[in-house]
N, C-alpha and C. Protein backbone atom coordinates (compact mmCIF):
# COMPACT_ATOMS: atom_id res chain seq x y z
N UNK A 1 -5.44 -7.85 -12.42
CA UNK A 1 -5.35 -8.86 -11.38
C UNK A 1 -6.76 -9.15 -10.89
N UNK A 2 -7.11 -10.36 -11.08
CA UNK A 2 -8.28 -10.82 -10.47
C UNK A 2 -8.37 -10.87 -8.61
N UNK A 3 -9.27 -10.79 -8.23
CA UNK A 3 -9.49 -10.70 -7.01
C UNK A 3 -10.50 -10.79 -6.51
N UNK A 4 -11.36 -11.49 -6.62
CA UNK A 4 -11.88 -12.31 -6.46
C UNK A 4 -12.21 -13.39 -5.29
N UNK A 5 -12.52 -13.37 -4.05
CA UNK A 5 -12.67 -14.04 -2.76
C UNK A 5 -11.72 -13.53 -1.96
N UNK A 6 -10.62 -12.64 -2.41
CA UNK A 6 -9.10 -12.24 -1.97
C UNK A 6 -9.74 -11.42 -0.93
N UNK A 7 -9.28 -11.14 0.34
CA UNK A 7 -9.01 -9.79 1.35
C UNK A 7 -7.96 -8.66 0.69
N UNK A 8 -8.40 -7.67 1.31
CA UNK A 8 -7.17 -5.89 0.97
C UNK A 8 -6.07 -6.90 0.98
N UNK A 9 -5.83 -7.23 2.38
CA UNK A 9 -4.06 -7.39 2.72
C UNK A 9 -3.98 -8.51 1.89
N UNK A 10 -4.55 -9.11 1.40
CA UNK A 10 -3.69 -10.57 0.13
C UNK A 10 -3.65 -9.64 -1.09
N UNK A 11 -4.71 -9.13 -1.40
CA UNK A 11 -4.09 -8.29 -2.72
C UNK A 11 -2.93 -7.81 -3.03
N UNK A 12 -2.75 -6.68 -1.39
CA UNK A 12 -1.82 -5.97 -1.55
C UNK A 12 -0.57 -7.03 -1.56
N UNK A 13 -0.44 -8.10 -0.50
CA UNK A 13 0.73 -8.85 -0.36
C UNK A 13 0.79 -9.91 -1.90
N UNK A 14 -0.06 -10.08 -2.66
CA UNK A 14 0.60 -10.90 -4.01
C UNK A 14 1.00 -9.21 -4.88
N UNK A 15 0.77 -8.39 -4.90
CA UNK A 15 1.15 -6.81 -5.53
C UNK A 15 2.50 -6.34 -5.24
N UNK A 16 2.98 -6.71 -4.00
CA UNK A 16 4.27 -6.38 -3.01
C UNK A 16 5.22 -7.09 -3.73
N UNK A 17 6.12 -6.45 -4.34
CA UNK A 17 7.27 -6.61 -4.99
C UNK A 17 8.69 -7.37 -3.82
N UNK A 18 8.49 -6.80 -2.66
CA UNK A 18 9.21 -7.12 -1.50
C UNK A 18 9.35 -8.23 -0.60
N UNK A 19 8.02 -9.03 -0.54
CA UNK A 19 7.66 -10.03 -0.11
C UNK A 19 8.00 -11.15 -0.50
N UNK A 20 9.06 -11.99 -0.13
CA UNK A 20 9.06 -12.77 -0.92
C UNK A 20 8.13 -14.55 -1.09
N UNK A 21 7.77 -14.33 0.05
CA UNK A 21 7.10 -15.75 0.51
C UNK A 21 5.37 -15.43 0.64
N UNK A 22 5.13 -15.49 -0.30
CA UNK A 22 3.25 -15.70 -0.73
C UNK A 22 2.67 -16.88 -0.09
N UNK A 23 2.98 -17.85 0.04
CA UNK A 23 2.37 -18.91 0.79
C UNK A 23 1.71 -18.44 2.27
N UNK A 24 2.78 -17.27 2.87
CA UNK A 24 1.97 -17.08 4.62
C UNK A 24 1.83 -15.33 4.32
N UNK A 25 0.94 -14.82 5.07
CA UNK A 25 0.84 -13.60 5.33
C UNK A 25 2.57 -12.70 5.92
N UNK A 26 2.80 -12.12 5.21
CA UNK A 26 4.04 -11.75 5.04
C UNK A 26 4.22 -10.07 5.50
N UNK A 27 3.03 -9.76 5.25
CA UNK A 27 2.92 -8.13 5.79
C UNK A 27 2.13 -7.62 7.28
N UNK A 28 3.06 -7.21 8.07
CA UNK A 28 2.04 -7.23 9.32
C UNK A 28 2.32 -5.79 9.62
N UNK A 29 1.06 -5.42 10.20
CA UNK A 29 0.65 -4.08 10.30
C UNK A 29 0.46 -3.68 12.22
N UNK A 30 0.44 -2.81 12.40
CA UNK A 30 0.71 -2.28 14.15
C UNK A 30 -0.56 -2.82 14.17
N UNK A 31 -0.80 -3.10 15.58
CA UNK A 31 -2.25 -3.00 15.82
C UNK A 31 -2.53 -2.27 17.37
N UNK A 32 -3.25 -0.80 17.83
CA UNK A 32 -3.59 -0.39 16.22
C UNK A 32 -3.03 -0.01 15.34
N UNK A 33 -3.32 0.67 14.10
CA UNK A 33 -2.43 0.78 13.15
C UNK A 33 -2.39 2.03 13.13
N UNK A 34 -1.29 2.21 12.83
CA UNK A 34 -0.69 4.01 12.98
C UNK A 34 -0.57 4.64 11.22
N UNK A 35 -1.34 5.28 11.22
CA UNK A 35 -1.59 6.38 10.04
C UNK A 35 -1.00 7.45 9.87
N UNK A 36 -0.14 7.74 8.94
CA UNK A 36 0.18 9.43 8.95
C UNK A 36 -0.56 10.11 7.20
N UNK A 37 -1.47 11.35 7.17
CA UNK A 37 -2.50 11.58 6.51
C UNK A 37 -1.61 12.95 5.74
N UNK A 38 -2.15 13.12 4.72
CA UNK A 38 -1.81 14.31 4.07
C UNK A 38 -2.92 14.76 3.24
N UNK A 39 -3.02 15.49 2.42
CA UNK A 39 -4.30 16.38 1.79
C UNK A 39 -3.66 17.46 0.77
N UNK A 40 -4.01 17.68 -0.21
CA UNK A 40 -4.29 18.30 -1.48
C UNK A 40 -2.33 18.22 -1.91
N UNK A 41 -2.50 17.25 -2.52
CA UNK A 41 -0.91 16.28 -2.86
C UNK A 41 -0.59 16.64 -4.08
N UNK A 42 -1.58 17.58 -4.56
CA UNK A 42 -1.54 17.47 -6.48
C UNK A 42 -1.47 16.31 -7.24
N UNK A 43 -0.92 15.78 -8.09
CA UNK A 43 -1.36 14.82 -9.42
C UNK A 43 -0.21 13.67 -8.97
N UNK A 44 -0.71 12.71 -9.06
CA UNK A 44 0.11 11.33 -8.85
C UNK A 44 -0.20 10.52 -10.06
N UNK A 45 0.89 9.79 -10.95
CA UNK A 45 1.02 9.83 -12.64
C UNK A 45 0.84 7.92 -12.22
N UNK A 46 -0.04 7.55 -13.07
CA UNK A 46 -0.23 5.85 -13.16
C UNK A 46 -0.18 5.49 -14.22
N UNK A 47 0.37 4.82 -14.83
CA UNK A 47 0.66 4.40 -16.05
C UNK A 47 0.61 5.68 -17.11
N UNK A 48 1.20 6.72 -16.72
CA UNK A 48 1.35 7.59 -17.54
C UNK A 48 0.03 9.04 -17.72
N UNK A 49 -1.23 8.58 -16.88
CA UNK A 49 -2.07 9.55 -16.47
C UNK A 49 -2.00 9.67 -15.20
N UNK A 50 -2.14 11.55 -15.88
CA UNK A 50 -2.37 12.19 -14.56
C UNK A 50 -3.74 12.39 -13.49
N UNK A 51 -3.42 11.68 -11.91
CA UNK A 51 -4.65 11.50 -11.04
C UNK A 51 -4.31 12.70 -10.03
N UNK A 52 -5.60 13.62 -9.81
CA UNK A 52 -5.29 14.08 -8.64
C UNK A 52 -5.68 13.61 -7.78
N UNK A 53 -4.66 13.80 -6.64
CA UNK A 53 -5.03 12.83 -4.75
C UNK A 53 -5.36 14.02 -3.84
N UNK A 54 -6.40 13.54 -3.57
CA UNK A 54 -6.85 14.89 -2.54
C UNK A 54 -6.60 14.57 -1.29
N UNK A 55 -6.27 13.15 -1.23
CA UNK A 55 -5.61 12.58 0.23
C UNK A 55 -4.82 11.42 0.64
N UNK A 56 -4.08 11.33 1.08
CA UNK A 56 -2.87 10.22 0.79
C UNK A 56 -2.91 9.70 2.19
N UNK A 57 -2.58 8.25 2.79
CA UNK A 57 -2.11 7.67 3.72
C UNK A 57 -1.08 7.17 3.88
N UNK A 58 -0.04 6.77 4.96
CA UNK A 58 1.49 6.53 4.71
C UNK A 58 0.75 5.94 5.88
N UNK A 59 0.87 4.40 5.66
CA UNK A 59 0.74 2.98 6.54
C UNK A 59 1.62 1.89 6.76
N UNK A 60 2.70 2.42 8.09
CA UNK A 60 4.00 1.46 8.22
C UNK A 60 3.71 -0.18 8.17
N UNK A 61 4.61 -1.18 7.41
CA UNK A 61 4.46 -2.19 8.08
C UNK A 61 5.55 -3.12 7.89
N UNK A 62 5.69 -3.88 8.40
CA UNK A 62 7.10 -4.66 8.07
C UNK A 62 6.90 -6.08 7.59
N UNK A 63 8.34 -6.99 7.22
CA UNK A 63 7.89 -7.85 6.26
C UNK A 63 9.23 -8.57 6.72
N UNK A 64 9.72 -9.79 6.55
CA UNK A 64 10.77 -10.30 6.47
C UNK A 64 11.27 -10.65 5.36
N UNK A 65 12.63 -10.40 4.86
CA UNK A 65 13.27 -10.19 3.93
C UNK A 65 13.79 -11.51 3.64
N UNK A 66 14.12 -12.09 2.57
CA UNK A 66 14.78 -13.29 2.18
C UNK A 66 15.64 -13.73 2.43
N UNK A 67 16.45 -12.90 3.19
CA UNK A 67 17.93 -13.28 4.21
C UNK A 67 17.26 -13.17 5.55
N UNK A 68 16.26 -13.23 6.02
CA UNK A 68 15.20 -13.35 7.99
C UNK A 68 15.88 -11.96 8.28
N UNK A 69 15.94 -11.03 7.81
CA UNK A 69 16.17 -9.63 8.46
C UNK A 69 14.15 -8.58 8.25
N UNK A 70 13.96 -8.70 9.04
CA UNK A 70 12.90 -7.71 9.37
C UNK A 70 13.38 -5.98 8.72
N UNK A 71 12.20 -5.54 8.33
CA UNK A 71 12.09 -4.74 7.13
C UNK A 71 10.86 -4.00 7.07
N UNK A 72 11.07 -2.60 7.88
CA UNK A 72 10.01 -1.75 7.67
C UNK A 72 9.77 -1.18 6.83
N UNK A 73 8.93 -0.68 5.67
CA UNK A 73 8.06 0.08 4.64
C UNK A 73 7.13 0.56 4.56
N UNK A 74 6.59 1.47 3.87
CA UNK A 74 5.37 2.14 3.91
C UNK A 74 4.33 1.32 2.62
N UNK A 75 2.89 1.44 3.26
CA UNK A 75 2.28 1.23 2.04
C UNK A 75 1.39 2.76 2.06
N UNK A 76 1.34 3.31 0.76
CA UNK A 76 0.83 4.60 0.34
C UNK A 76 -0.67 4.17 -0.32
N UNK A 77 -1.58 5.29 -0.11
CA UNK A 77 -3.13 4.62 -0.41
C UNK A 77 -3.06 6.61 -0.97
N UNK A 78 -3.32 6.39 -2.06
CA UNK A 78 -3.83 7.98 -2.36
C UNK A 78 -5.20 7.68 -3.03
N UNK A 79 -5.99 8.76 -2.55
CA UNK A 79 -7.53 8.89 -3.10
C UNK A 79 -7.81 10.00 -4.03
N UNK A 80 -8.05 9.32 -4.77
CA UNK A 80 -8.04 10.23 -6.53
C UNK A 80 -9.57 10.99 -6.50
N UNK A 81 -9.64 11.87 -7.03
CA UNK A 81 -10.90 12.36 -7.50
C UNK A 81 -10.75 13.55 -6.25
N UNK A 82 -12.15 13.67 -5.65
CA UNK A 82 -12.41 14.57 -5.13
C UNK A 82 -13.03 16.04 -5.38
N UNK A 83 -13.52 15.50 -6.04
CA UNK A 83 -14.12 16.67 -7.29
C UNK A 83 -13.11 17.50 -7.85
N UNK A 84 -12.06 16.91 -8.21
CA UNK A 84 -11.13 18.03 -8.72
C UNK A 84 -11.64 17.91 -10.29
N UNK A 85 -12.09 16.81 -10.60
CA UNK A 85 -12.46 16.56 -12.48
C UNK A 85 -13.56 17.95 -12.69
């Protein structure tokens, strides 16, 4: 996926399987935004390799659903490496 002039949150919102309306910003986040953090998560598998995450974020946000029902989800951010290689 090119990306290219794009912001985080458009990436993530054309990436969002859930969203159905790309034309407006569709994902809105607390402000501020509430984080819940974790640390040494072991191996999280991406296309079939194994990454270790030495730290993960769980970032609520909600979205409206294609029938106008509001719809909370998490977006997950894990950080690979960490000198575990």
């Amino acid at each position: 996926m090119a990306a290219a002039g794009l912001t985080f949150q458009k990436v993530v919102e054309q990436a969002n399987p859930y969203t159905p309306d790309l034309s407006q910003s569709t994902m809105q986040f607390e402000n501020p935004i509430i984080v819940e953090q974790q640390a040494d998560l072991g191996t999280w598998a991406f296309k079939g390799v194994p990454y270790y995450i030495e730290k993960a974020l769980k970032i609520p946000y909600t979205y409206v659903d294609a029938h106008g029902v509001t719809v909370e989800d998490y977006l997950l951010i894990g950080f690979a490496g960490g000198g575990a290689y």
